[in-house]
C-alpha atoms as a PDB file:
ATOM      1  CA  UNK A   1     185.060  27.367  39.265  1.00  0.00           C
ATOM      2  CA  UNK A   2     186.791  25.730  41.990  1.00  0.00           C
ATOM      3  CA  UNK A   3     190.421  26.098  40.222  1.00  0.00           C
ATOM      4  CA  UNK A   4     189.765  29.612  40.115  1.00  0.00           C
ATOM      5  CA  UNK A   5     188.553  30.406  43.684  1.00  0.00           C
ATOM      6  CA  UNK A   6     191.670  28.577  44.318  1.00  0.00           C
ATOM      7  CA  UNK A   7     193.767  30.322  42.639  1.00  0.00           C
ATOM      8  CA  UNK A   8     195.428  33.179  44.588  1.00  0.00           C
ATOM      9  CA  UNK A   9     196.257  36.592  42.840  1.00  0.00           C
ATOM     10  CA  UNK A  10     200.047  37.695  43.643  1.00  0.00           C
ATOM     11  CA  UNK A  11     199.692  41.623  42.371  1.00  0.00           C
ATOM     12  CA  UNK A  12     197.744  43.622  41.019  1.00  0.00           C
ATOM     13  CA  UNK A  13     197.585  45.843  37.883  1.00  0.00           C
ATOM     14  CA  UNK A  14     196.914  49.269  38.388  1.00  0.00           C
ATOM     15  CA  UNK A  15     195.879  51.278  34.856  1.00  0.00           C
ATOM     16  CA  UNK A  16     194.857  54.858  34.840  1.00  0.00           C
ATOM     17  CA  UNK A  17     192.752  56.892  32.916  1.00  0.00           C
ATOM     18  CA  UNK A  18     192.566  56.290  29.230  1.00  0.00           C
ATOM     19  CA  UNK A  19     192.437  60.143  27.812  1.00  0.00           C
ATOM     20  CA  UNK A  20     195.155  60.934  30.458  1.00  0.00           C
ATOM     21  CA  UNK A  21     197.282  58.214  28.766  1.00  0.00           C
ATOM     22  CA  UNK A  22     196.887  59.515  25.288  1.00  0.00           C
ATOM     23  CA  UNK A  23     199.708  61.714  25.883  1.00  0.00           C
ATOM     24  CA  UNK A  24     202.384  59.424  28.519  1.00  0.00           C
ATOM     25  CA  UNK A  25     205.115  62.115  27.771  1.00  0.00           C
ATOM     26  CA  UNK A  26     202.591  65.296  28.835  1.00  0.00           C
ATOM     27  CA  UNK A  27     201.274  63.725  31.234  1.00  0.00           C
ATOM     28  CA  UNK A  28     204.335  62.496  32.866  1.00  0.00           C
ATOM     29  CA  UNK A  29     205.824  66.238  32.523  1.00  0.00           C
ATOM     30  CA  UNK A  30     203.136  67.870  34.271  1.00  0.00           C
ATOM     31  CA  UNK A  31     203.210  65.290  37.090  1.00  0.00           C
ATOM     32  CA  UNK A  32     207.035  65.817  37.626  1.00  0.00           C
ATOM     33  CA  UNK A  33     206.320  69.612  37.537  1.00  0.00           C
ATOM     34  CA  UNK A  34     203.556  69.452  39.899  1.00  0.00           C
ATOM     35  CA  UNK A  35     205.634  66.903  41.818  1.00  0.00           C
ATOM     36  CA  UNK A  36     208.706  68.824  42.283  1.00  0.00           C
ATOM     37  CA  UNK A  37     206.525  72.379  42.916  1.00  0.00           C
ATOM     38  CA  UNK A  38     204.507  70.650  45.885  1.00  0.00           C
ATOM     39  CA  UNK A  39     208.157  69.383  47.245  1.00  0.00           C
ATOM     40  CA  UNK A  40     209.576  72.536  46.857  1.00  0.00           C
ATOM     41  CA  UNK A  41     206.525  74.623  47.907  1.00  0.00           C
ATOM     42  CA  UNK A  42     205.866  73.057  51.198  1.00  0.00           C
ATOM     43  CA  UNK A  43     209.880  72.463  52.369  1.00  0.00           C
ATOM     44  CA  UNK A  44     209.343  76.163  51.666  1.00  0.00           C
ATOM     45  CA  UNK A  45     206.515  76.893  54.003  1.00  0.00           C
ATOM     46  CA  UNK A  46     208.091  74.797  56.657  1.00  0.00           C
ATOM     47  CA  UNK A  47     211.572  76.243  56.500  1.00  0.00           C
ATOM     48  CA  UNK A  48     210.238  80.303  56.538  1.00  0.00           C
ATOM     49  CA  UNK A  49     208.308  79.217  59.746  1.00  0.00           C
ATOM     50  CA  UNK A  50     211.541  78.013  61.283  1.00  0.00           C
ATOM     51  CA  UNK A  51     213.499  80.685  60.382  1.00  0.00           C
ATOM     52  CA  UNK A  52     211.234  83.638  60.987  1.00  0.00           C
ATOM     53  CA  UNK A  53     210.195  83.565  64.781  1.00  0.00           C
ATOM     54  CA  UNK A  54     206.978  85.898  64.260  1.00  0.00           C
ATOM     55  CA  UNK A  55     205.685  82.667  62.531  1.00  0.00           C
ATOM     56  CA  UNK A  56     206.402  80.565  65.713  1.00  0.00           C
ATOM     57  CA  UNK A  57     202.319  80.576  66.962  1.00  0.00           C
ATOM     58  CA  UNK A  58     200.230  77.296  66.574  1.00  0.00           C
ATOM     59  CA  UNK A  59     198.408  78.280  63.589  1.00  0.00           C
ATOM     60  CA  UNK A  60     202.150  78.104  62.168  1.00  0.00           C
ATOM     61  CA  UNK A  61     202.948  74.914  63.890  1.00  0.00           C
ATOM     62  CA  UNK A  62     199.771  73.191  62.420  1.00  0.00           C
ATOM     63  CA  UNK A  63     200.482  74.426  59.069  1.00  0.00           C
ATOM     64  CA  UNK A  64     204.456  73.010  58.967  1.00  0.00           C
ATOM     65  CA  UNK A  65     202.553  69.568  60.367  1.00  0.00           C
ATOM     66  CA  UNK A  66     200.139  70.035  57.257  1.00  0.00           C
ATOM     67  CA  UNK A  67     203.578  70.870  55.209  1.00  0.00           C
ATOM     68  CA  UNK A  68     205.708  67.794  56.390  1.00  0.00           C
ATOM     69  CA  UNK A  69     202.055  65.725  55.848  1.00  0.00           C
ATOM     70  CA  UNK A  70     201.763  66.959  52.077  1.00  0.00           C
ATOM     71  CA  UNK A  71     205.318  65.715  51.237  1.00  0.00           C
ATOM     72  CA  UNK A  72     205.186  62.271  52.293  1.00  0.00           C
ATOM     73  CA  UNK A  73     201.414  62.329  50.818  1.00  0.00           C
ATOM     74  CA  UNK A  74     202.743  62.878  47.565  1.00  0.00           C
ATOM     75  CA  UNK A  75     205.376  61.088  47.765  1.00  0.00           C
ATOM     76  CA  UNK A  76     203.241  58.017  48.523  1.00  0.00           C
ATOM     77  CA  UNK A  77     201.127  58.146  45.399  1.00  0.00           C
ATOM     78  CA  UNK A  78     203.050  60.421  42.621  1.00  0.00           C
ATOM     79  CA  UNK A  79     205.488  58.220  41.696  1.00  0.00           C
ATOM     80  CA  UNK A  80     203.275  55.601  40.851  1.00  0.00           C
ATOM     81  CA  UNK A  81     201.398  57.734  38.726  1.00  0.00           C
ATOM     82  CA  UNK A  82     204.137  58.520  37.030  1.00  0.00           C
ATOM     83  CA  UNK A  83     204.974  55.003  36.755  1.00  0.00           C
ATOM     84  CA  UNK A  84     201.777  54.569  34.611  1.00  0.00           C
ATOM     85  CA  UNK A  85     202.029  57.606  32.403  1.00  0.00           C
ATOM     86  CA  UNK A  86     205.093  56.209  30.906  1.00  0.00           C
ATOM     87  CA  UNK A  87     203.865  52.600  30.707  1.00  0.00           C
ATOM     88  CA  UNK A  88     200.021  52.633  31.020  1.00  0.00           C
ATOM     89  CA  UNK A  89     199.764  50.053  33.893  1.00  0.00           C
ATOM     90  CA  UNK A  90     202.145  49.294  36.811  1.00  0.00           C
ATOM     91  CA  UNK A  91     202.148  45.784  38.484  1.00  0.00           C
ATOM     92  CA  UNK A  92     202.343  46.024  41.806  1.00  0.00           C
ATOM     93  CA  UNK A  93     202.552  43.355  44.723  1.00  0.00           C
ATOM     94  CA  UNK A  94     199.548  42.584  47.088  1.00  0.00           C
ATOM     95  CA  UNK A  95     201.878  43.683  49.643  1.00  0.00           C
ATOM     96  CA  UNK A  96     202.923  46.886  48.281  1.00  0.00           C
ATOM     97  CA  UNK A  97     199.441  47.449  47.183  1.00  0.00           C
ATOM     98  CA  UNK A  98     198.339  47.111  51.123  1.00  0.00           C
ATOM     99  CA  UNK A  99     201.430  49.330  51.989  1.00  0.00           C
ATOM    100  CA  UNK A 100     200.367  52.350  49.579  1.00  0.00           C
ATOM    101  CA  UNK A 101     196.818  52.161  50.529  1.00  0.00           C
ATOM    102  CA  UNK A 102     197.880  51.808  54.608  1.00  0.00           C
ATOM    103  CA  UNK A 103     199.716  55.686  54.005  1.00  0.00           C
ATOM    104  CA  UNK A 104     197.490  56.614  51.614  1.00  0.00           C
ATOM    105  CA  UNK A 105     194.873  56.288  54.302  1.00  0.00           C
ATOM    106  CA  UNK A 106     196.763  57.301  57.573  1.00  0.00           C
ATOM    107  CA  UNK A 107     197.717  60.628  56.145  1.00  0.00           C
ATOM    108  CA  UNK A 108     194.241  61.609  54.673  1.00  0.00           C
ATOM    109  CA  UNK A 109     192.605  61.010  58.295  1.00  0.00           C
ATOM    110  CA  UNK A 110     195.688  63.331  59.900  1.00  0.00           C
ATOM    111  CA  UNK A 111     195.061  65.816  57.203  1.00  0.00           C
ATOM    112  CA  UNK A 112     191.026  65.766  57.735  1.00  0.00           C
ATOM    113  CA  UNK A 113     192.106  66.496  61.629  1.00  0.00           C
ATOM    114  CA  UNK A 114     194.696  69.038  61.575  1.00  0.00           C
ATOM    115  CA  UNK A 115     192.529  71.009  59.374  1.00  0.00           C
ATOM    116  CA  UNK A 116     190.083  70.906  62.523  1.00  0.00           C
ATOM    117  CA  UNK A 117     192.566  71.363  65.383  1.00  0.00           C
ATOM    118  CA  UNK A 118     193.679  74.258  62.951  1.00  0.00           C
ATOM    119  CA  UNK A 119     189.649  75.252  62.590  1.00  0.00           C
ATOM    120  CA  UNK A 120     190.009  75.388  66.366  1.00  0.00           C
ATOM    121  CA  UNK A 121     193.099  77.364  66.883  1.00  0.00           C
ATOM    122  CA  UNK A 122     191.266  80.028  64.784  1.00  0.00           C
ATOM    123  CA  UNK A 123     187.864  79.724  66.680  1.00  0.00           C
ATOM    124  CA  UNK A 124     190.173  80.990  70.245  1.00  0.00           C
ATOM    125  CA  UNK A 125     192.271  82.850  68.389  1.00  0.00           C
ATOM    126  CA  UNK A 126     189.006  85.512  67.485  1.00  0.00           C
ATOM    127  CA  UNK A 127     186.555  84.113  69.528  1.00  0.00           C
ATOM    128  CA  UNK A 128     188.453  83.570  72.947  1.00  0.00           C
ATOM    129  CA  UNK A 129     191.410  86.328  72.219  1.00  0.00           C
ATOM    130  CA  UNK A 130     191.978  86.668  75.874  1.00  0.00           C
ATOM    131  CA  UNK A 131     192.352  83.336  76.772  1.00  0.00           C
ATOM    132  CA  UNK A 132     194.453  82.367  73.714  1.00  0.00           C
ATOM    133  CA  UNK A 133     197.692  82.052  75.313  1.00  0.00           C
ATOM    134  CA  UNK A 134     196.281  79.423  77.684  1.00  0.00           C
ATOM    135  CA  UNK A 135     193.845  77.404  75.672  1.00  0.00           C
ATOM    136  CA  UNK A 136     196.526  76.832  72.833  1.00  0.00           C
ATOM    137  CA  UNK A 137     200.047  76.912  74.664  1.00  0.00           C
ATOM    138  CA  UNK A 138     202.925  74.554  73.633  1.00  0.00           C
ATOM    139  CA  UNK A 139     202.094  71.529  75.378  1.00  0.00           C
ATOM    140  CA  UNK A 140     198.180  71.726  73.741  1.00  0.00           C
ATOM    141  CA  UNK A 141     199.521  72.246  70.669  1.00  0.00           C
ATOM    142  CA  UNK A 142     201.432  68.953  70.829  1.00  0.00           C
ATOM    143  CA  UNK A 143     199.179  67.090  71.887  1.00  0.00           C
ATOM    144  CA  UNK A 144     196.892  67.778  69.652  1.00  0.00           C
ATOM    145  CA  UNK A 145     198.703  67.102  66.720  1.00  0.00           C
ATOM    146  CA  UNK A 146     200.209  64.185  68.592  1.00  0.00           C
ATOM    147  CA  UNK A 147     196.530  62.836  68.602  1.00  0.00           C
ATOM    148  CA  UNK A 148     195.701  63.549  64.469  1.00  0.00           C
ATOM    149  CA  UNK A 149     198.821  61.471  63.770  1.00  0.00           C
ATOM    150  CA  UNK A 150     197.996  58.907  66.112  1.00  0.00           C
ATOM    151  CA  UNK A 151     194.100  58.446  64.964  1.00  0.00           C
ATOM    152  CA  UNK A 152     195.068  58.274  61.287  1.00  0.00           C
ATOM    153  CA  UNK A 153     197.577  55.696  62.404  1.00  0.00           C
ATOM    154  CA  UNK A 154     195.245  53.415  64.055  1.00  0.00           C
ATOM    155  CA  UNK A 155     192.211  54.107  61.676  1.00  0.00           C
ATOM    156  CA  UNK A 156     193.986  53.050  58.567  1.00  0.00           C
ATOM    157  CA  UNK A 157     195.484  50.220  60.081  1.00  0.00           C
ATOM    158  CA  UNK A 158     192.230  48.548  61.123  1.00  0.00           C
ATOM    159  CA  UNK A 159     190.717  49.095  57.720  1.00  0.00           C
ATOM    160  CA  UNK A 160     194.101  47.818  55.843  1.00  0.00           C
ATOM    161  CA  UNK A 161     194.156  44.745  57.947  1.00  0.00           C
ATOM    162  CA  UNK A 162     190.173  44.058  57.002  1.00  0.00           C
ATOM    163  CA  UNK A 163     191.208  44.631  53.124  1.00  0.00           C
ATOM    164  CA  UNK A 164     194.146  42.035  53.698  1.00  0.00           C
ATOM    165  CA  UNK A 165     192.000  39.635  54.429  1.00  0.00           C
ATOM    166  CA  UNK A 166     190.011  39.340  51.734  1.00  0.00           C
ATOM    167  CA  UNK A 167     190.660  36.167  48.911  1.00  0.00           C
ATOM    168  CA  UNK A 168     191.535  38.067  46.289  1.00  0.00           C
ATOM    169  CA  UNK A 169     191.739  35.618  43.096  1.00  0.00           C
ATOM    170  CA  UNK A 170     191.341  37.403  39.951  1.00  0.00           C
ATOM    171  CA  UNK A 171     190.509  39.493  38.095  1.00  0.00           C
ATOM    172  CA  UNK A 172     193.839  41.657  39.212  1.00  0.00           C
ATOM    173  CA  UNK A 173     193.356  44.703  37.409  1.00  0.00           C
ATOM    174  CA  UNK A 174     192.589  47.802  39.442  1.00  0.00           C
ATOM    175  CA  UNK A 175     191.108  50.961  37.326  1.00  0.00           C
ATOM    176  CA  UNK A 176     192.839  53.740  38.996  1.00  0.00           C
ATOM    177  CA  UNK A 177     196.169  55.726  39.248  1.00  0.00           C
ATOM    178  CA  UNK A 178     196.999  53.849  43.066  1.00  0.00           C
ATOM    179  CA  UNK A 179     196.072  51.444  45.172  1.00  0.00           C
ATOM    180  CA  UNK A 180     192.847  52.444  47.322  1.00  0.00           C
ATOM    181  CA  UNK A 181     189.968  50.472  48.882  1.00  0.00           C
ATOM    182  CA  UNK A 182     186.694  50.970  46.839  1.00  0.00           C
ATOM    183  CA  UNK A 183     188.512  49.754  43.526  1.00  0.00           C
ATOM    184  CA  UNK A 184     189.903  46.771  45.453  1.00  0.00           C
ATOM    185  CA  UNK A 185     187.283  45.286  47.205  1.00  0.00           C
ATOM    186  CA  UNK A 186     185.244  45.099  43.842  1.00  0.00           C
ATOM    187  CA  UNK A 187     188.184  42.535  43.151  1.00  0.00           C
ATOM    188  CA  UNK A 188     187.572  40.874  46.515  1.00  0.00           C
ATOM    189  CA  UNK A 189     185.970  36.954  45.796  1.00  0.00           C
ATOM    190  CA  UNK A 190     184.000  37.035  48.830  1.00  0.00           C
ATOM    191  CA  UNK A 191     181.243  39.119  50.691  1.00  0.00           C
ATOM    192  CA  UNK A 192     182.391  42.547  51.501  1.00  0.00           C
ATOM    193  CA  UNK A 193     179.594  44.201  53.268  1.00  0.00           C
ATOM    194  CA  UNK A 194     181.671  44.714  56.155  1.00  0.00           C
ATOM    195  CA  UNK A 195     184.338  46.021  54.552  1.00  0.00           C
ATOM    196  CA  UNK A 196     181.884  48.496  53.126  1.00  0.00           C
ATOM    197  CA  UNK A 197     180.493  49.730  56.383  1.00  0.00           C
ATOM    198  CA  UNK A 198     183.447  50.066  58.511  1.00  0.00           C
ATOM    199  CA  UNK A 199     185.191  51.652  55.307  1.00  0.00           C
ATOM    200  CA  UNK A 200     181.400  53.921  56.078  1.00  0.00           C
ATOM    201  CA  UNK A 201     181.552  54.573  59.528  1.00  0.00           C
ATOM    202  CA  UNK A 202     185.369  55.269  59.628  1.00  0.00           C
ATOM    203  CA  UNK A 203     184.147  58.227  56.607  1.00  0.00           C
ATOM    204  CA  UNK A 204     181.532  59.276  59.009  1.00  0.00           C
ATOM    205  CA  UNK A 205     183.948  59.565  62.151  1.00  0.00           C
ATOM    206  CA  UNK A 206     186.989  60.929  60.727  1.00  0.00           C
ATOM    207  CA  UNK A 207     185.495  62.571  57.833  1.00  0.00           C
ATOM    208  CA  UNK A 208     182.256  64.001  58.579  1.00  0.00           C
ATOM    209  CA  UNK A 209     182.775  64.928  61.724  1.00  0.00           C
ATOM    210  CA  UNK A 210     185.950  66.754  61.868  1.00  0.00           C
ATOM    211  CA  UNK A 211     184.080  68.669  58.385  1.00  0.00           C
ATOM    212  CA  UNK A 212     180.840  69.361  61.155  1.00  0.00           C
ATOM    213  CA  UNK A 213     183.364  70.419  63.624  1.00  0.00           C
ATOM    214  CA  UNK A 214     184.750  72.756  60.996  1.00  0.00           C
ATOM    215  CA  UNK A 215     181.359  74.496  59.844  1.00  0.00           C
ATOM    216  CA  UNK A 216     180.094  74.924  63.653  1.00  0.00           C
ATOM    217  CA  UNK A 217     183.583  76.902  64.561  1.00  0.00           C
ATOM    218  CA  UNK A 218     183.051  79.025  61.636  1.00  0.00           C
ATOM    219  CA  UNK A 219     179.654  80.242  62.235  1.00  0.00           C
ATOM    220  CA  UNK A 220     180.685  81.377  65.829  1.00  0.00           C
ATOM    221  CA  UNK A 221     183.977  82.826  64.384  1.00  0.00           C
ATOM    222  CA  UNK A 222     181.930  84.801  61.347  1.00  0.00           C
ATOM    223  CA  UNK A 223     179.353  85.747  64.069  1.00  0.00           C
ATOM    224  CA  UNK A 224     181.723  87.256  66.197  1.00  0.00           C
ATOM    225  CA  UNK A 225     183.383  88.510  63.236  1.00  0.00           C
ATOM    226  CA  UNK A 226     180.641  89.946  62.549  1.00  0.00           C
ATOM    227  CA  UNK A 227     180.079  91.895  65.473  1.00  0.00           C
ATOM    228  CA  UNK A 228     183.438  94.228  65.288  1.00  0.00           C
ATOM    229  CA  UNK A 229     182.702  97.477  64.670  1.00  0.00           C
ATOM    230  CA  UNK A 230     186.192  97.984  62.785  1.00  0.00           C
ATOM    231  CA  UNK A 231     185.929  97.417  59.192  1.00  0.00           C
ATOM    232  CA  UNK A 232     189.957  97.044  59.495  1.00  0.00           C
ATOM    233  CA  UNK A 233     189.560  94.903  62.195  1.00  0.00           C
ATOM    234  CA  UNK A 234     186.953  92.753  60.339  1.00  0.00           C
ATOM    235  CA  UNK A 235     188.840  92.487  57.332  1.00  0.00           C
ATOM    236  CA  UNK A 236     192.153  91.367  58.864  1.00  0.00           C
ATOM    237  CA  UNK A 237     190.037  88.621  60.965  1.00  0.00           C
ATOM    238  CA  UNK A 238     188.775  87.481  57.976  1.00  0.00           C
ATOM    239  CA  UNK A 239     191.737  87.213  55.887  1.00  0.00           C
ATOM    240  CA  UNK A 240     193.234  85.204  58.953  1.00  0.00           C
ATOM    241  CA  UNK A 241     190.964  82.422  57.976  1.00  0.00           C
ATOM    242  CA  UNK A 242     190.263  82.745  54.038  1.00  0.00           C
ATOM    243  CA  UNK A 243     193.213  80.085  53.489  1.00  0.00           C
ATOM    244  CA  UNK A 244     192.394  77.593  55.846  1.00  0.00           C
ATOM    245  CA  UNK A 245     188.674  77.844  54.362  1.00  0.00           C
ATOM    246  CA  UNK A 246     190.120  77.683  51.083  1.00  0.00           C
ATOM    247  CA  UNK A 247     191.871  74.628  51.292  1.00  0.00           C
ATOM    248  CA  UNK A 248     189.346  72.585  53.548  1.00  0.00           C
ATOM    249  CA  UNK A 249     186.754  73.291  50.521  1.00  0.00           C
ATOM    250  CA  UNK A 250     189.130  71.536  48.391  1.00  0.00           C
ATOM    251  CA  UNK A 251     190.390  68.761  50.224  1.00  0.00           C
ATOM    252  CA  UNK A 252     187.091  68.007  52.155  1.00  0.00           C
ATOM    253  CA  UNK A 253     184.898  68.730  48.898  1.00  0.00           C
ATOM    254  CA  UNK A 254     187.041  65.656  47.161  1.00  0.00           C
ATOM    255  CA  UNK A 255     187.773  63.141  50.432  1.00  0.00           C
ATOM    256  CA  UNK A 256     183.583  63.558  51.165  1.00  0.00           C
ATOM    257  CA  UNK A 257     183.161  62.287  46.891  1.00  0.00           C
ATOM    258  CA  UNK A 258     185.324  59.477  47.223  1.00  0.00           C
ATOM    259  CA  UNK A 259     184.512  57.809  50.591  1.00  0.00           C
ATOM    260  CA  UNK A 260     181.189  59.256  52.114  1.00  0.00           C
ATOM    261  CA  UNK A 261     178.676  57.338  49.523  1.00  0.00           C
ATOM    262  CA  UNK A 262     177.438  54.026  48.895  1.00  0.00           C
ATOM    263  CA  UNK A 263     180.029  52.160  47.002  1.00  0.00           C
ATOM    264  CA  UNK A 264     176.966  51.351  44.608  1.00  0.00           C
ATOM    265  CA  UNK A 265     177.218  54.788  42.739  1.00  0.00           C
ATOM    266  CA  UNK A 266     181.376  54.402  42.252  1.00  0.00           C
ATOM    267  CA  UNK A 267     182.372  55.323  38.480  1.00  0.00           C
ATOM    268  CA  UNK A 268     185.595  54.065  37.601  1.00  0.00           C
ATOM    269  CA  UNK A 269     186.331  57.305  35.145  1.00  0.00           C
ATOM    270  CA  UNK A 270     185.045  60.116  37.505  1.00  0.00           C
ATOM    271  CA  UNK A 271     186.574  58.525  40.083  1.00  0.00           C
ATOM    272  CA  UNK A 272     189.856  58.735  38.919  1.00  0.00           C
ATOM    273  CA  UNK A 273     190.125  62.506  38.094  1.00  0.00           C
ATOM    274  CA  UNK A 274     188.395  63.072  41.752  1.00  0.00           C
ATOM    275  CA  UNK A 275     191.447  61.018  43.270  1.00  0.00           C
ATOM    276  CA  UNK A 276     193.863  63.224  40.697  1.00  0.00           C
ATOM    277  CA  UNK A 277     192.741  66.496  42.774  1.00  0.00           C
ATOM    278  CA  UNK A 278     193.318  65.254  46.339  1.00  0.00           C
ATOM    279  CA  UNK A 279     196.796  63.511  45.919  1.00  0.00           C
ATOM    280  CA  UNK A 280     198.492  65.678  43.267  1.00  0.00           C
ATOM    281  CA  UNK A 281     197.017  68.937  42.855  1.00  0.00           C
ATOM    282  CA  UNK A 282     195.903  69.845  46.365  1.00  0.00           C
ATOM    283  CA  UNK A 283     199.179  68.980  48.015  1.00  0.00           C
ATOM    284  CA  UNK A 284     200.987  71.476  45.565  1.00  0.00           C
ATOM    285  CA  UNK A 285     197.978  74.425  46.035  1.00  0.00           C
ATOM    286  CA  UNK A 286     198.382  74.486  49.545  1.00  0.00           C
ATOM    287  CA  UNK A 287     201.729  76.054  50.009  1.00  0.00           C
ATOM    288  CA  UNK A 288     199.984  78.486  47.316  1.00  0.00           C
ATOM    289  CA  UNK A 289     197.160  79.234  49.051  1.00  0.00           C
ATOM    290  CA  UNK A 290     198.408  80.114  52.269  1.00  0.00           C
ATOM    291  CA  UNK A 291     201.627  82.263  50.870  1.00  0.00           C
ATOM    292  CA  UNK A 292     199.889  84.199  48.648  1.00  0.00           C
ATOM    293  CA  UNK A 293     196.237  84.787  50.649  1.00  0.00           C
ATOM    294  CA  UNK A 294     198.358  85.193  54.084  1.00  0.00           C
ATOM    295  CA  UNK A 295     200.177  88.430  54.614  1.00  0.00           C
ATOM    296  CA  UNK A 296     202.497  87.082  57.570  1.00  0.00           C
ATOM    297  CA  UNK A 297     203.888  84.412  55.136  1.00  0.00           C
ATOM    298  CA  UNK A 298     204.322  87.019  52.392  1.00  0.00           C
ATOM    299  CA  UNK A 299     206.007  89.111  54.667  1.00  0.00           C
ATOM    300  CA  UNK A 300     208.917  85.912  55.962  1.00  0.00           C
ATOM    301  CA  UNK A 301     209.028  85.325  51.971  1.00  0.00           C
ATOM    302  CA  UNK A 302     210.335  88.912  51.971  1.00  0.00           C
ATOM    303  CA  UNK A 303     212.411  89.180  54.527  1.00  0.00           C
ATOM    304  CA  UNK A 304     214.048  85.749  53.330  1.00  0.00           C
ATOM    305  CA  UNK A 305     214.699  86.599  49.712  1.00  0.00           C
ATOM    306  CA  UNK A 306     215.796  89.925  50.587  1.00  0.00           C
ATOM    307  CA  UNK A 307     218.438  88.788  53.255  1.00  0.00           C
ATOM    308  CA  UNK A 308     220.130  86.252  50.622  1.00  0.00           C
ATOM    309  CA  UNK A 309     219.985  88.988  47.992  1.00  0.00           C
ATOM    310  CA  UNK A 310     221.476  90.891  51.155  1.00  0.00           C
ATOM    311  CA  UNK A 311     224.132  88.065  51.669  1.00  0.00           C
ATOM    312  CA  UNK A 312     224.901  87.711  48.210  1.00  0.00           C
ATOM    313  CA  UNK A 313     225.712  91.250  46.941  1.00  0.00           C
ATOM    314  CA  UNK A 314     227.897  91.398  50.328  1.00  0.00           C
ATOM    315  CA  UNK A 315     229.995  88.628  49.449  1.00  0.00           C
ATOM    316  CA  UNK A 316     230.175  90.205  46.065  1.00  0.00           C
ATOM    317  CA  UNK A 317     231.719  93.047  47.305  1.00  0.00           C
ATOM    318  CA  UNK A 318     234.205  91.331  49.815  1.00  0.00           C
END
């Protein structure tokens, strides 16, 4: 007994889902598809709001900060995954475990408040049209997204810096697809009540909040919706807000699963598909979402295509 508590583990293993893994060569294909789409789809969404200056408005500046947060998000935890699809487990050190969990974390806190500051830029945009210009000018705008960063920053850092603490001393296999901090403190060799409930309260704060935040805007923006007499006018408010509702369903319906519960009712196995959705699929629907429910994004896909089709026959015929 004392040998073992002694004995310090040096990585982990990290094995995903057994059905998944029936099929390594499927699985890995659809990954690198999905991979390679969510890449391409939000360098996509980011480079039409460059180039078309109708898109340059904050709800266009949070959504490229959403864009530029999707790639490295998937680029944190994909190609891991992969990893594992080809060889069913993938060692990794307790450093590089900390690392992936560290980004893993940092960038799910900015995305669970830029989808609020973007909650908000919709709440003046209909609610406070008047005033818009002033409430969300450049300099807000900024700052704002200057402080999502900055809070997932410091918020993942205090809870990696708890998890490195912990003895960790065997067993060193971790049932999931990446490194994360429910699976790994049930490897911890010491109390981890704390862990637990600031790993809680940091869910409550940057989780449940910012989602609170999100449902109070929208009942003043539906009831003022609501009160247009235009059914034009309703309808194009509306459809202003059906993607950003759209994808905080999905992302918030998954993060809330994960990390707002007692860690008593974790299952491995559900678990694992959960995480699946929030770090694979939803980085690659976003981009769809909001070109293809968003008229002013269809419209600088247009004009983009059409001027290198433009370009292109015109060097054709010179």
């Amino acid at each position: 007994m004392d040998e073992k508590n002694e004995t310090s583990v040096k990585e982990f293993i990290l094995v995903g889902h057994l059905l998944l893994l029936h099929q390594p060569m499927l699985l890995f294909s659809l990954l690198s598809i999905v991979y390679m789409m969510s890449l391409a789809g939000n360098s996509l969404i980011i480079s039409i709001v460059k180039l078309d200056s109708r898109l340059h408005s904050p709800m266009y500046f949070f959504l490229c900060n959403l864009s530029i947060l999707e790639i490295f998000y998937t680029s944190t935890t994909i190609p891991t995954i992969l990893s594992i699809s080809l060889a069913q487990e993938k060692p990794l050190s307790v450093t590089s475990c900390l690392v992936q969990i560290y980004f893993l974390h940092s960038l799910g806190v900015t995305e669970c408040l830029l989808l609020a500051a973007m909650a908000y830029d919709r709440y003046v945009a209909i609610c406070c049209p008047l005033h818009y210009r002033t409430m969300m000018k450049g300099s807000v705008c900024l700052s704002l997204a200057i402080s999502c960063w900055l809070t997932g920053i410091l918020e993942s850092l205090v809870l990696t810096s708890m998890t490195s603490r912990l003895p960790f001393c065997g067993p060193k296999t971790i049932i999931n697809f990446f490194c994360d901090i429910p699976p790994l403190l049930k490897l911890a060799c010491a109390d981890t009540r704390a862990n637990e409930l600031v790993l809680s309260l940091a869910g409550g704060l940057v989780v449940l909040l910012p989602f609170l935040f999100i449902l109070l805007t929208y009942v003043w923006i539906i009831s003022t919706i609501l009160k247009i007499r235009s059914a034009q006018g309703r309808q194009k408010a509306f459809s202003t807000c059906a993607s950003h509702l759209t994808v905080v369903s999905i992302f918030y319906g998954t993060v809330i699963f994960m990390y707002v519960r007692p860690s008593s009712i974790y299952s491995s196995n559900r678990d694992k598909l959960v995480s699946l959705v929030y770090t694979v699929f939803t980085p690659m629907l976003n981009p769809l979402i909001y070109s293809l429910r968003n008229n002013e994004v269809k419209g600088a896909l247009k004009k983009l295509f059409n001027c290198k089709i433009s370009s292109q026959i015109t060097r054709k015929w010179t």
